[in-house]
N, C-alpha and C. Protein backbone atom coordinates (compact mmCIF):
# COMPACT_ATOMS: atom_id res chain seq x y z
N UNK A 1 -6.01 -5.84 3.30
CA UNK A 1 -4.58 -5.94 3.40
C UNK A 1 -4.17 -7.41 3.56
N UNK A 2 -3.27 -7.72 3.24
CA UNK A 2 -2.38 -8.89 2.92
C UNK A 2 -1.01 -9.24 3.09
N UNK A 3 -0.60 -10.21 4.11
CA UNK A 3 0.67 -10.08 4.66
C UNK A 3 1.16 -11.06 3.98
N UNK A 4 2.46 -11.37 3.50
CA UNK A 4 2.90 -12.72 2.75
C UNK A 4 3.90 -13.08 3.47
N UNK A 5 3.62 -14.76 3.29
CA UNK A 5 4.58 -15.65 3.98
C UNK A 5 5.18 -17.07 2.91
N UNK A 6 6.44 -17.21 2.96
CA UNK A 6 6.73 -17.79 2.04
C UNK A 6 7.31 -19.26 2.97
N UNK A 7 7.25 -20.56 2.70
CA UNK A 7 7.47 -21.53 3.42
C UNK A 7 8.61 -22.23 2.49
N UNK A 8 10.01 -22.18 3.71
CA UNK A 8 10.80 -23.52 2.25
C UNK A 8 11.49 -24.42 3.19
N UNK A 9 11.54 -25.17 2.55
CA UNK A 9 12.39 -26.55 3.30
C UNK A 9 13.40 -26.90 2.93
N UNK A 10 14.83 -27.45 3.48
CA UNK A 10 15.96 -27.67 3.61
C UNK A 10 15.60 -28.81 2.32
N UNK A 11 16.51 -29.43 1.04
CA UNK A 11 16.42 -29.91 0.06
C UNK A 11 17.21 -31.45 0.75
N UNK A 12 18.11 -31.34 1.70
CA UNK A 12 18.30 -32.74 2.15
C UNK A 12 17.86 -32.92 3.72
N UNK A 13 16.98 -32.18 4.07
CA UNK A 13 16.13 -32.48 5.22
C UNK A 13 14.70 -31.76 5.04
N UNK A 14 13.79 -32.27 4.07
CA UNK A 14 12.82 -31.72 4.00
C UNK A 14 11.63 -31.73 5.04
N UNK A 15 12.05 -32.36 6.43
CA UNK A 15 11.43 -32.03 7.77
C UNK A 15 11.64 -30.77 8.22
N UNK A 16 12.72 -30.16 7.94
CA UNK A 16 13.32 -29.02 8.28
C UNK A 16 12.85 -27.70 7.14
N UNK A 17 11.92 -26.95 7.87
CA UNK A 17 11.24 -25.83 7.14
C UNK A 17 11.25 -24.34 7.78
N UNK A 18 11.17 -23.21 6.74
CA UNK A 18 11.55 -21.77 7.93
C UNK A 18 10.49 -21.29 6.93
N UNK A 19 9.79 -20.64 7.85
CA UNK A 19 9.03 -19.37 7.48
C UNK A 19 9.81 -17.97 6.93
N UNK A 20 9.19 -17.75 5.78
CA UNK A 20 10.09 -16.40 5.36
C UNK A 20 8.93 -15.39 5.48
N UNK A 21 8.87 -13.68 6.10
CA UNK A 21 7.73 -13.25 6.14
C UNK A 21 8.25 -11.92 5.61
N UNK A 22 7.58 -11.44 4.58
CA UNK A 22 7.48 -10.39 3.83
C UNK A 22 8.12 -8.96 5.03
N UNK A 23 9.07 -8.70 4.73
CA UNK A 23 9.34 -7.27 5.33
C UNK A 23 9.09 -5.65 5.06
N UNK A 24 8.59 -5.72 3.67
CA UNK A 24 8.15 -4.70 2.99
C UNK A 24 6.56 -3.92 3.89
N UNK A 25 5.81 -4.81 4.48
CA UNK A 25 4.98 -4.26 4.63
C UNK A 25 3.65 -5.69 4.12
N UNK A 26 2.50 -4.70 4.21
CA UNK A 26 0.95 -5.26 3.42
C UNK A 26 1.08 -5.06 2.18
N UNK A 27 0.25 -5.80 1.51
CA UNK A 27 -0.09 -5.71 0.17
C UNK A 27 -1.63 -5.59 0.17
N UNK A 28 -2.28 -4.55 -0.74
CA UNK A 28 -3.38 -4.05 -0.80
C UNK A 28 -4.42 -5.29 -1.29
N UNK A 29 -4.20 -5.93 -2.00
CA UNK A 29 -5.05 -7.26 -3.18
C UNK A 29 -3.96 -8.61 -2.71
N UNK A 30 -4.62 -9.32 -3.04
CA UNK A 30 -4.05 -10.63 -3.29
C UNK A 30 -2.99 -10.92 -4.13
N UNK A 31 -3.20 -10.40 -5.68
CA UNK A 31 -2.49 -10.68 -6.21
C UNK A 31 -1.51 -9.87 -6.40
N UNK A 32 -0.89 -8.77 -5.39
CA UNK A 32 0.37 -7.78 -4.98
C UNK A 32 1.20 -9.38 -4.41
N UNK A 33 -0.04 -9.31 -3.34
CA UNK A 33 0.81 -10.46 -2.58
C UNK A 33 1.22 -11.65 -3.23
N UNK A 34 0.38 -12.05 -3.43
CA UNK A 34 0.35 -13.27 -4.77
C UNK A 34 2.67 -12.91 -5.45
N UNK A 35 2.56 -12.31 -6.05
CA UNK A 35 3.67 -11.92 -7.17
C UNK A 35 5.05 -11.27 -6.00
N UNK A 36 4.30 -10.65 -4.71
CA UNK A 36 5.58 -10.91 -3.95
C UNK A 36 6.12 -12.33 -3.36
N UNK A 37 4.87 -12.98 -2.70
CA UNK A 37 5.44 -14.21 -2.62
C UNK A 37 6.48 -14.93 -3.53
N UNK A 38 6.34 -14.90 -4.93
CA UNK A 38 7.02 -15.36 -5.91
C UNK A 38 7.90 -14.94 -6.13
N UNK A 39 8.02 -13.26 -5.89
CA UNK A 39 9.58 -12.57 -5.63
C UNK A 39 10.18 -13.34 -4.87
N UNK A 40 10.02 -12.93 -3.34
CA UNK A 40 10.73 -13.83 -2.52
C UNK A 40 11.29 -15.02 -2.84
N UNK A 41 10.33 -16.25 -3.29
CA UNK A 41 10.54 -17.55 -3.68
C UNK A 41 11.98 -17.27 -3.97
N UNK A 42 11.77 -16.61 -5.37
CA UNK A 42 13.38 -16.04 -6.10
C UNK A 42 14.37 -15.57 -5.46
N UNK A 43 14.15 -15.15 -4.40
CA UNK A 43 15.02 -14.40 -3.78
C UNK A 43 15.78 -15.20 -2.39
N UNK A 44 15.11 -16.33 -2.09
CA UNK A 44 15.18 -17.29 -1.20
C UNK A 44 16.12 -18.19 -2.29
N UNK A 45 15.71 -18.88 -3.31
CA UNK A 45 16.56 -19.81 -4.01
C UNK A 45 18.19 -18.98 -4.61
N UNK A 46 17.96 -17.58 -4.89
CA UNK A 46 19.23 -17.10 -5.29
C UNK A 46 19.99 -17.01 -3.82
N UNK A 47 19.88 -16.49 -2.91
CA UNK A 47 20.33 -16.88 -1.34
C UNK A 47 21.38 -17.72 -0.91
N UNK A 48 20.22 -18.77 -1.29
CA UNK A 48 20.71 -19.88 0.14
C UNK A 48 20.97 -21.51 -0.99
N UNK A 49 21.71 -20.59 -2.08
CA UNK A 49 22.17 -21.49 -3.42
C UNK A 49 21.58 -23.05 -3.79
N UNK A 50 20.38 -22.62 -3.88
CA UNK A 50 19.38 -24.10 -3.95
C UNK A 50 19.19 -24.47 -2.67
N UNK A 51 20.11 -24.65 -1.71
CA UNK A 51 19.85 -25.60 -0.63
C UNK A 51 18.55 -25.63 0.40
N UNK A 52 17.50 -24.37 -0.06
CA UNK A 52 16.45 -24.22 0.51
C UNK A 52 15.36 -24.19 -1.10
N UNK A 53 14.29 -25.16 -0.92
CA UNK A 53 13.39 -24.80 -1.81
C UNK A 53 12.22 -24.30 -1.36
N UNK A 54 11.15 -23.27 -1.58
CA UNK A 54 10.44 -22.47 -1.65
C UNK A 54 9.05 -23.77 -1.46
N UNK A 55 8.47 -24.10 -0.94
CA UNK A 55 7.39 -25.29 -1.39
C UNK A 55 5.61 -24.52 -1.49
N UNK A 56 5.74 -23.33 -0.86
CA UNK A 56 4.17 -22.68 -0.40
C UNK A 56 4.21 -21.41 -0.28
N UNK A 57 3.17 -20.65 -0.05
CA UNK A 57 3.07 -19.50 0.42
C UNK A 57 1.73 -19.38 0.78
N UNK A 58 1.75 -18.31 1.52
CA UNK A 58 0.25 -17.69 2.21
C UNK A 58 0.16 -16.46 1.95
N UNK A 59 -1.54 -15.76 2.17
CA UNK A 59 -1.35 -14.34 1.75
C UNK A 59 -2.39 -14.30 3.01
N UNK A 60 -1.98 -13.96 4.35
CA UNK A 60 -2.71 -13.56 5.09
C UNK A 60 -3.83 -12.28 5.41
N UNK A 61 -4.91 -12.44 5.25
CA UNK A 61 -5.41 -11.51 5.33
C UNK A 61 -5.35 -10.60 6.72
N UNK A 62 -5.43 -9.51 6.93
CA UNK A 62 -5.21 -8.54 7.58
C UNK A 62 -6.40 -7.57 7.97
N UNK A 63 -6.68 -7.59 9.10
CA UNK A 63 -8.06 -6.82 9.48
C UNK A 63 -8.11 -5.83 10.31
N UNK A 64 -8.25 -4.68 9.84
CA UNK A 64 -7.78 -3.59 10.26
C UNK A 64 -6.12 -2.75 9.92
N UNK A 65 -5.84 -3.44 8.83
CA UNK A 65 -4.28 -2.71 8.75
C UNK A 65 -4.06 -1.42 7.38
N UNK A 66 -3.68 -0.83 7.77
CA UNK A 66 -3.26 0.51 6.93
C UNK A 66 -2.24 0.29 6.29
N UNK A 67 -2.33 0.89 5.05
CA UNK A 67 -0.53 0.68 4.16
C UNK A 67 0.25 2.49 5.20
């Protein structure tokens, strides 16, 4: 299992960064997570009208978790 976290930073304070963390749940494989991260990304830039860009993500692995 695989938890996703998406990282973006303010575009005129790029010191300034927020964790975005998947609310849906685990993702079974990597690359579930993988392609939600990238949802999100999208879903973070349609949002918060550019003013946050998307710079990373993580796909935490998960030990012991059930869908």
């Amino acid at each position: 299992m695989f938890k996703t976290i998406v990282l973006a930073c303010a575009l005129v304070a790029p010191d300034e960064c927020w964790e975005f963390r998947d609310t849906r749940g685990y993702h079974s494989s990597y690359e579930s997570c993988r392609s939600r991260a990238y949802e999100m990304a999208d879903d973070i830039l349609r949002l918060h009208g550019y003013n946050l860009k998307p710079i990373n993500f993580k796909c935490l692995k998960i030990e012991g978790a059930n869908l």
